[in-house]
PDB file of N, CA and C in Angstrom:
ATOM      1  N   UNK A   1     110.404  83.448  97.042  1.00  0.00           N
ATOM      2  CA  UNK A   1     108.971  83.543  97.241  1.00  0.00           C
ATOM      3  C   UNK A   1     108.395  84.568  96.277  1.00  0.00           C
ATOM      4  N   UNK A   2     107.368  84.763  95.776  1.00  0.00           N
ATOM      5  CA  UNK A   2     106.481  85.335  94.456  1.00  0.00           C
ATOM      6  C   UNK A   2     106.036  86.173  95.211  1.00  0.00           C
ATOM      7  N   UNK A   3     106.183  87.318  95.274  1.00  0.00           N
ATOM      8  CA  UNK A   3     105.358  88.455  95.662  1.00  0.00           C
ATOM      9  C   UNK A   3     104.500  88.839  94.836  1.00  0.00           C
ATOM     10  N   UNK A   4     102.952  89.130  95.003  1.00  0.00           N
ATOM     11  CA  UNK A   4     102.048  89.969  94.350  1.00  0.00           C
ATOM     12  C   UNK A   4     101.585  91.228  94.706  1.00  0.00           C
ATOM     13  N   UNK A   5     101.318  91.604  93.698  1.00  0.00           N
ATOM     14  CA  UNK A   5     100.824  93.518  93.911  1.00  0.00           C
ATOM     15  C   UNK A   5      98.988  93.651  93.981  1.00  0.00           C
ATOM     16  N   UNK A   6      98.625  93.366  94.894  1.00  0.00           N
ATOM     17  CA  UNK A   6      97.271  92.945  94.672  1.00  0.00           C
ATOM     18  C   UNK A   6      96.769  94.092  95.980  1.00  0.00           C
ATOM     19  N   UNK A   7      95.538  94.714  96.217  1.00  0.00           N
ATOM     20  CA  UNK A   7      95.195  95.332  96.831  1.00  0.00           C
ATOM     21  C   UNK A   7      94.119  94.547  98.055  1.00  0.00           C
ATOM     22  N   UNK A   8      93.588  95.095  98.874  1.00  0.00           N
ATOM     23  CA  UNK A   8      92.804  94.380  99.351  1.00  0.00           C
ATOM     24  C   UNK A   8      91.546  94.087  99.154  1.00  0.00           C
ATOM     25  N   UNK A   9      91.376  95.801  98.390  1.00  0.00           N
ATOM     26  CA  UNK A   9      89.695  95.136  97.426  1.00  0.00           C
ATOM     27  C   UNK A   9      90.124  94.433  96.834  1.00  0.00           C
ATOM     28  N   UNK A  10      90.826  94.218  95.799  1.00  0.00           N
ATOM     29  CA  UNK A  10      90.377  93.246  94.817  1.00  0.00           C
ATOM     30  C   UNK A  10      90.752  91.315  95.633  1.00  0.00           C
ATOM     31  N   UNK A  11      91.028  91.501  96.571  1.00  0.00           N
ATOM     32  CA  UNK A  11      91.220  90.013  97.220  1.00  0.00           C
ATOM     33  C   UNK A  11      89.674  89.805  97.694  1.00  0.00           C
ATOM     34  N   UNK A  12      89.179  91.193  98.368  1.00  0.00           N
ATOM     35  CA  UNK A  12      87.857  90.678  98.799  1.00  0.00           C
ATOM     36  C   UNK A  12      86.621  90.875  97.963  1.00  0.00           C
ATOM     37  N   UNK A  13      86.833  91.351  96.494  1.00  0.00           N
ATOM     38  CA  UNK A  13      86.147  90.623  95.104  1.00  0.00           C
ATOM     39  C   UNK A  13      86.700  89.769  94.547  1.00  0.00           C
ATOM     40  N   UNK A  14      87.390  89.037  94.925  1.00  0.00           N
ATOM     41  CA  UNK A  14      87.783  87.793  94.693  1.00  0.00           C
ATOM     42  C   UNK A  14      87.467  86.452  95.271  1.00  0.00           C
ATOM     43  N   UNK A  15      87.357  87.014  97.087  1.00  0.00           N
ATOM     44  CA  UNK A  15      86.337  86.340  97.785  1.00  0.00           C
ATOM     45  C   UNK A  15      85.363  86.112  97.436  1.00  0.00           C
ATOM     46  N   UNK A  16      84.522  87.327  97.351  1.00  0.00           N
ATOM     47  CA  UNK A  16      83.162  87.462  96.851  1.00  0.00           C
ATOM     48  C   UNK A  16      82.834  86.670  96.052  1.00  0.00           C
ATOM     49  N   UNK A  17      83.823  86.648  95.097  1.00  0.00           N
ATOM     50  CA  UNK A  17      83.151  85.227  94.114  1.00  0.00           C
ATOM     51  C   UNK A  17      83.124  83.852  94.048  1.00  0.00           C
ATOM     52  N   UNK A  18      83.612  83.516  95.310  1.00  0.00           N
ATOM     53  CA  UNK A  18      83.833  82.316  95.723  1.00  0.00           C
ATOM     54  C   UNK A  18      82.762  81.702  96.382  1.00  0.00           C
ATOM     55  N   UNK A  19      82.693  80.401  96.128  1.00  0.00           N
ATOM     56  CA  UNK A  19      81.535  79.666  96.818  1.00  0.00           C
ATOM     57  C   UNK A  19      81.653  79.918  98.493  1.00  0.00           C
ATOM     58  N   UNK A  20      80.467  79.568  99.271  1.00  0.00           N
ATOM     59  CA  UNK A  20      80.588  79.397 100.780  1.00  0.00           C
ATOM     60  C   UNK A  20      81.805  78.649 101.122  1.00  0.00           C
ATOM     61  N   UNK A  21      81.579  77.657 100.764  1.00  0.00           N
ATOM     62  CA  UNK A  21      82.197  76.035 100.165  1.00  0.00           C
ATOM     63  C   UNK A  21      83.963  77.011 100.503  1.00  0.00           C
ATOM     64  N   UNK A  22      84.164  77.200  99.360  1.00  0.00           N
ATOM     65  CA  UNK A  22      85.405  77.799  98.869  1.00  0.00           C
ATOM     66  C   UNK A  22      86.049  78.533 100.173  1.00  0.00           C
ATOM     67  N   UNK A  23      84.932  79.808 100.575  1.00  0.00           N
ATOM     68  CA  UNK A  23      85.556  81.164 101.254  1.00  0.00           C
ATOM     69  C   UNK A  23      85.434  80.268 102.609  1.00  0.00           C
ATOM     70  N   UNK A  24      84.727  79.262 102.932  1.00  0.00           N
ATOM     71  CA  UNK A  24      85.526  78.401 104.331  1.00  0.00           C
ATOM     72  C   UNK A  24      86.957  77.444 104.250  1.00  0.00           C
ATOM     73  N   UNK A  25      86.850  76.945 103.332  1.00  0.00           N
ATOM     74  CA  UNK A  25      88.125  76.860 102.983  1.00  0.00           C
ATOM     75  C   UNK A  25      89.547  77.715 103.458  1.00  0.00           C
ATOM     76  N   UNK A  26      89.250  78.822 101.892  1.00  0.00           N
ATOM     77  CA  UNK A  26      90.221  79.950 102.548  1.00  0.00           C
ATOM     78  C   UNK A  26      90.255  80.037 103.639  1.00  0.00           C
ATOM     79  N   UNK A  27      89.300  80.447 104.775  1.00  0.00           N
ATOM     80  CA  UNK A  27      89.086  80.878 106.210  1.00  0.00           C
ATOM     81  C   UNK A  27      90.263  80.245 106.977  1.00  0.00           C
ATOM     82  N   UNK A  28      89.826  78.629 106.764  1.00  0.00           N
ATOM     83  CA  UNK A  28      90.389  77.830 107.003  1.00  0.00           C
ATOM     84  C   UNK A  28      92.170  77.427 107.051  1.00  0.00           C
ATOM     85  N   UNK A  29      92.405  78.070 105.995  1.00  0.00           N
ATOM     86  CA  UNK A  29      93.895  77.849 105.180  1.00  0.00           C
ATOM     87  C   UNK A  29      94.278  78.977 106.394  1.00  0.00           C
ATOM     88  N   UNK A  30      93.624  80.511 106.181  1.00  0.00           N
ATOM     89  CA  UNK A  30      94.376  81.305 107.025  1.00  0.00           C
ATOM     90  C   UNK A  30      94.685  81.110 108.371  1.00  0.00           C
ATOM     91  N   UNK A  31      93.831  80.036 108.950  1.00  0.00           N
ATOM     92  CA  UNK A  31      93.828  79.699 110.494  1.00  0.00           C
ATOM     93  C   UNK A  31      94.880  78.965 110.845  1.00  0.00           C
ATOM     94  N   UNK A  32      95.100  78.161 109.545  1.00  0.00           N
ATOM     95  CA  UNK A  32      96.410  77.083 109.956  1.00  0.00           C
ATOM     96  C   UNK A  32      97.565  77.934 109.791  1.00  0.00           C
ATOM     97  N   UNK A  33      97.635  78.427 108.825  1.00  0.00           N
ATOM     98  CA  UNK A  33      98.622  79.606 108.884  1.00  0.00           C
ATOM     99  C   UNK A  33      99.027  80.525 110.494  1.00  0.00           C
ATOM    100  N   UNK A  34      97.981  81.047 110.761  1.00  0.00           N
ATOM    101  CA  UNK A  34      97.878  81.710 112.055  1.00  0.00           C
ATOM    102  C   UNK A  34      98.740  80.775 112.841  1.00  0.00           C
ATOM    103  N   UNK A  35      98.439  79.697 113.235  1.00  0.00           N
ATOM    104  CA  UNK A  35      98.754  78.468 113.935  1.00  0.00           C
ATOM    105  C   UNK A  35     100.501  78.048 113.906  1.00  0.00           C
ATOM    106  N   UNK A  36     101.428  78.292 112.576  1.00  0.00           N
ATOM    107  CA  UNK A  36     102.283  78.514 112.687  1.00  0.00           C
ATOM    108  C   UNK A  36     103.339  79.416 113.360  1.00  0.00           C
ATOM    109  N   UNK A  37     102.508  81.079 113.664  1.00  0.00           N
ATOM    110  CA  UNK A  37     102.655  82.230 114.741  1.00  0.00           C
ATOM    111  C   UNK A  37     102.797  81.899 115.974  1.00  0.00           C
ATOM    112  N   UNK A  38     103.122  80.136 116.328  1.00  0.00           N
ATOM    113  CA  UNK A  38     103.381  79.862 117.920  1.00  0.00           C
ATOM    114  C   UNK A  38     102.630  80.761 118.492  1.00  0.00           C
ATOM    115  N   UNK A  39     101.175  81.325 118.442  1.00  0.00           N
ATOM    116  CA  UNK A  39     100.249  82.257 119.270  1.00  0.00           C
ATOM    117  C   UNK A  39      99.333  81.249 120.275  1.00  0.00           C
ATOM    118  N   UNK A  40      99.537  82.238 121.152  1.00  0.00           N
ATOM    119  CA  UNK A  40      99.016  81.396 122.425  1.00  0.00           C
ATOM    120  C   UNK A  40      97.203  81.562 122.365  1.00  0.00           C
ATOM    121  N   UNK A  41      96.987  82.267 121.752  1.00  0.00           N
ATOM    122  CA  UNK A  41      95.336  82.746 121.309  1.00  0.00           C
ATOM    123  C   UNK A  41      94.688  81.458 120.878  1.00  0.00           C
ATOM    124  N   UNK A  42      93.539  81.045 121.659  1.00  0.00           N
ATOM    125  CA  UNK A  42      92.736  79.909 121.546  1.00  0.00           C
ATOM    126  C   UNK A  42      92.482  79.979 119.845  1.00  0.00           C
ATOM    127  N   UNK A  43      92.625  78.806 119.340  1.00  0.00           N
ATOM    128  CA  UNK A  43      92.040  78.549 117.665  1.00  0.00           C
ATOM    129  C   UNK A  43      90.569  79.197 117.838  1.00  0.00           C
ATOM    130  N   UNK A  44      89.522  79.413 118.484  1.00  0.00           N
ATOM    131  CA  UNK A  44      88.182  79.403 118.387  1.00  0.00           C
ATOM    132  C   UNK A  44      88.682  81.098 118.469  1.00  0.00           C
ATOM    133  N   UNK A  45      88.934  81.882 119.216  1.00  0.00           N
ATOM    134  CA  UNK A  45      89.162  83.045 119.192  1.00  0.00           C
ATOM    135  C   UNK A  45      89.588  83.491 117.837  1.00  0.00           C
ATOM    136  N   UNK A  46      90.804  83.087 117.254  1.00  0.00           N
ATOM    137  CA  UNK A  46      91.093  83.397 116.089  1.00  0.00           C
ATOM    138  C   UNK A  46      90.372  83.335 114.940  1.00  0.00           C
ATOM    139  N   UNK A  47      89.584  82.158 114.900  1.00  0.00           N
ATOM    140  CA  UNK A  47      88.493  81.910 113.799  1.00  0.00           C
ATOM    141  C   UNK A  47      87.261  82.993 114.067  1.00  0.00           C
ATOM    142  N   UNK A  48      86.887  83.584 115.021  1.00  0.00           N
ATOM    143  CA  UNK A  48      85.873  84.626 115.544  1.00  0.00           C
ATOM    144  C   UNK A  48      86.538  86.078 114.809  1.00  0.00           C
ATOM    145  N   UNK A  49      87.738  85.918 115.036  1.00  0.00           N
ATOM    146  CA  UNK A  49      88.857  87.285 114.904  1.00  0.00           C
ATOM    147  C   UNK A  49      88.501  87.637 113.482  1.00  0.00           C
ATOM    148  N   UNK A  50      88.906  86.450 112.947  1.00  0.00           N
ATOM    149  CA  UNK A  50      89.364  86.512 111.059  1.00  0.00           C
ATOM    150  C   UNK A  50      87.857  86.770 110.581  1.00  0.00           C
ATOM    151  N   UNK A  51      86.723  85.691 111.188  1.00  0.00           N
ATOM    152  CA  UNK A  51      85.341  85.636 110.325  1.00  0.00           C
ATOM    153  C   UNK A  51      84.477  87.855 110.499  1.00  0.00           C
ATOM    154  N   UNK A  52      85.222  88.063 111.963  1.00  0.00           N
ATOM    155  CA  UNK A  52      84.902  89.222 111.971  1.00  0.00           C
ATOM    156  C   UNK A  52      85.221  90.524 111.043  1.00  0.00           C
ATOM    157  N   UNK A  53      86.038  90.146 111.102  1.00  0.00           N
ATOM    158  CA  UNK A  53      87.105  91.368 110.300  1.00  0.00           C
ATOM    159  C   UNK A  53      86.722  90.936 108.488  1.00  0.00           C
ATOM    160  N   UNK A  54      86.611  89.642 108.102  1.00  0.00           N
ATOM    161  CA  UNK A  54      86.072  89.569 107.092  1.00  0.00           C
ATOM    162  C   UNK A  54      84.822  89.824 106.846  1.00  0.00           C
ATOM    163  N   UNK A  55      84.194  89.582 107.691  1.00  0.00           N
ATOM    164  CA  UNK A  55      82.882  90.297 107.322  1.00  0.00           C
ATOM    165  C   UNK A  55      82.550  91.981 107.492  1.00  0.00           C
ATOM    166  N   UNK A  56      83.534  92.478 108.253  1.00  0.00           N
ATOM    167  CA  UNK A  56      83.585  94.341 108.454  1.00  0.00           C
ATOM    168  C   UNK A  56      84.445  94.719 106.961  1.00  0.00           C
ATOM    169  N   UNK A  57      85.167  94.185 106.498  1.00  0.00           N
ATOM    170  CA  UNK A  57      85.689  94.650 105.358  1.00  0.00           C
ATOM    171  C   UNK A  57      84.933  94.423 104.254  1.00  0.00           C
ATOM    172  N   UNK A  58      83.898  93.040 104.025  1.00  0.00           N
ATOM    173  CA  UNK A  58      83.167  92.811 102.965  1.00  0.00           C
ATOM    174  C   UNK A  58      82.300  93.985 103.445  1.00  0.00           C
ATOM    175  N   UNK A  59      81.548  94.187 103.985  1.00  0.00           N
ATOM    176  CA  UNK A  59      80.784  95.344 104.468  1.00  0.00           C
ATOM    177  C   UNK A  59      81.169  96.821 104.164  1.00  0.00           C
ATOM    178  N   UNK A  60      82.358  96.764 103.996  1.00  0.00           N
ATOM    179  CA  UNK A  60      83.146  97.731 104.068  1.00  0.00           C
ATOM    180  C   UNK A  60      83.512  99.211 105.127  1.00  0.00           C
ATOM    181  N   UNK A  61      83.064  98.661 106.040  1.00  0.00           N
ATOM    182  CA  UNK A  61      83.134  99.080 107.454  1.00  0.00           C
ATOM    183  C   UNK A  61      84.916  98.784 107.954  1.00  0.00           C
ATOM    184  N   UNK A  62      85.840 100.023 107.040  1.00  0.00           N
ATOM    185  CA  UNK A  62      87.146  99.931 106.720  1.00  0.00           C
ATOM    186  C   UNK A  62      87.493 101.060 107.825  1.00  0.00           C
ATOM    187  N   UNK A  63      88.533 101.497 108.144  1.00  0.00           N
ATOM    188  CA  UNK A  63      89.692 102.998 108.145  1.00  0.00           C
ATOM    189  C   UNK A  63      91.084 102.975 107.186  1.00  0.00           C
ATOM    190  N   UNK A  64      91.277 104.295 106.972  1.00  0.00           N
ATOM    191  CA  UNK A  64      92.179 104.158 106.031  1.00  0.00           C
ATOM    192  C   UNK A  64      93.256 103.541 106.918  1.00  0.00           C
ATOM    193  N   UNK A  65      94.253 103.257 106.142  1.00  0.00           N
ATOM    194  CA  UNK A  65      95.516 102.922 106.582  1.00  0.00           C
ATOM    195  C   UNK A  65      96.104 103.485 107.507  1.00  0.00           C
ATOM    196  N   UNK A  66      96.534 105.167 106.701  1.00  0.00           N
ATOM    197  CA  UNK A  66      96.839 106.055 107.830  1.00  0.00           C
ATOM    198  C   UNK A  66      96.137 106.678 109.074  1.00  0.00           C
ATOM    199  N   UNK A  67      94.727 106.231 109.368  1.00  0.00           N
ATOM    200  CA  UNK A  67      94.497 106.024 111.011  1.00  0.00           C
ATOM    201  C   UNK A  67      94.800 104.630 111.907  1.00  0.00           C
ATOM    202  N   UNK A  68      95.501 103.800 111.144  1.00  0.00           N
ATOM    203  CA  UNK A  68      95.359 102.571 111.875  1.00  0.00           C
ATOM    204  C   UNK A  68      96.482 103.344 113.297  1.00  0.00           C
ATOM    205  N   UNK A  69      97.470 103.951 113.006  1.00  0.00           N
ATOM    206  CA  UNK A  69      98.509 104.098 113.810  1.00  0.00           C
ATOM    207  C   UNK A  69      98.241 105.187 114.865  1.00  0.00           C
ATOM    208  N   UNK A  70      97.187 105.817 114.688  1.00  0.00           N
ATOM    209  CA  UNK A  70      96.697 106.992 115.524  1.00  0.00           C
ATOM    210  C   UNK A  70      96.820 106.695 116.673  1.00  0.00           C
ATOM    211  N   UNK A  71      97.815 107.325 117.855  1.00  0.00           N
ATOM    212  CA  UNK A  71      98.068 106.891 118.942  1.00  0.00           C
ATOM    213  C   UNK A  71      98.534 106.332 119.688  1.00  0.00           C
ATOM    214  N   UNK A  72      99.289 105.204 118.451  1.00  0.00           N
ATOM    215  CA  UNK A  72     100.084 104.250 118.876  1.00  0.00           C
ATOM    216  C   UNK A  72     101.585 105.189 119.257  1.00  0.00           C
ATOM    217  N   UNK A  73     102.284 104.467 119.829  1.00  0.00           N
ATOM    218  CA  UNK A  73     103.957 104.744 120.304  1.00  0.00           C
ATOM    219  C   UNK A  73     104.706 104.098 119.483  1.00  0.00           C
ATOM    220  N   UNK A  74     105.341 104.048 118.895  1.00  0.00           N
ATOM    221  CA  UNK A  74     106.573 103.185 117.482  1.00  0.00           C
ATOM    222  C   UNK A  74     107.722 103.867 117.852  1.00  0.00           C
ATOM    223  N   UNK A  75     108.535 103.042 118.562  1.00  0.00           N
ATOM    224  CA  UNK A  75     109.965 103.981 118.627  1.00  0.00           C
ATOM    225  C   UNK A  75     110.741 102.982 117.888  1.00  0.00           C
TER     226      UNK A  75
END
């Protein structure tokens, strides 16, 4: 499998330049993907999940990385 070194801005200026057309598409691709995760999470939930979070990151309404884990337990 091809690994790339790509960040997440530049995926979501990459979005950005994509038609509506296009970035439902993508949306799309990632949902079926999701769908392989045997997740018991309604498809309509997930498509709410992804369109959210894509639109808080185009926004850029981010946290760094290193608060994502704040609080969590990881043993």
């Amino acid at each position: 499998m091809l690994t790339l070194q790509i960040t997440k801005d530049q995926v979501f200026t990459l979005i950005d330049q994509l038609s509506l057309n296009e970035q439902q598409e993508v949306l799309e691709y990632l949902v079926e993907k999701t769908r392989e995760d045997l997740d018991d999470t309604p498809d309509d939930i997930v498509v709410e999940g992804i369109r959210q979070g894509l639109k808080e990151a185009m926004s850029g309404q981010t946290i760094p990385l290193s608060q994502m884990w704040e609080g969590i337990d990881v043993e």
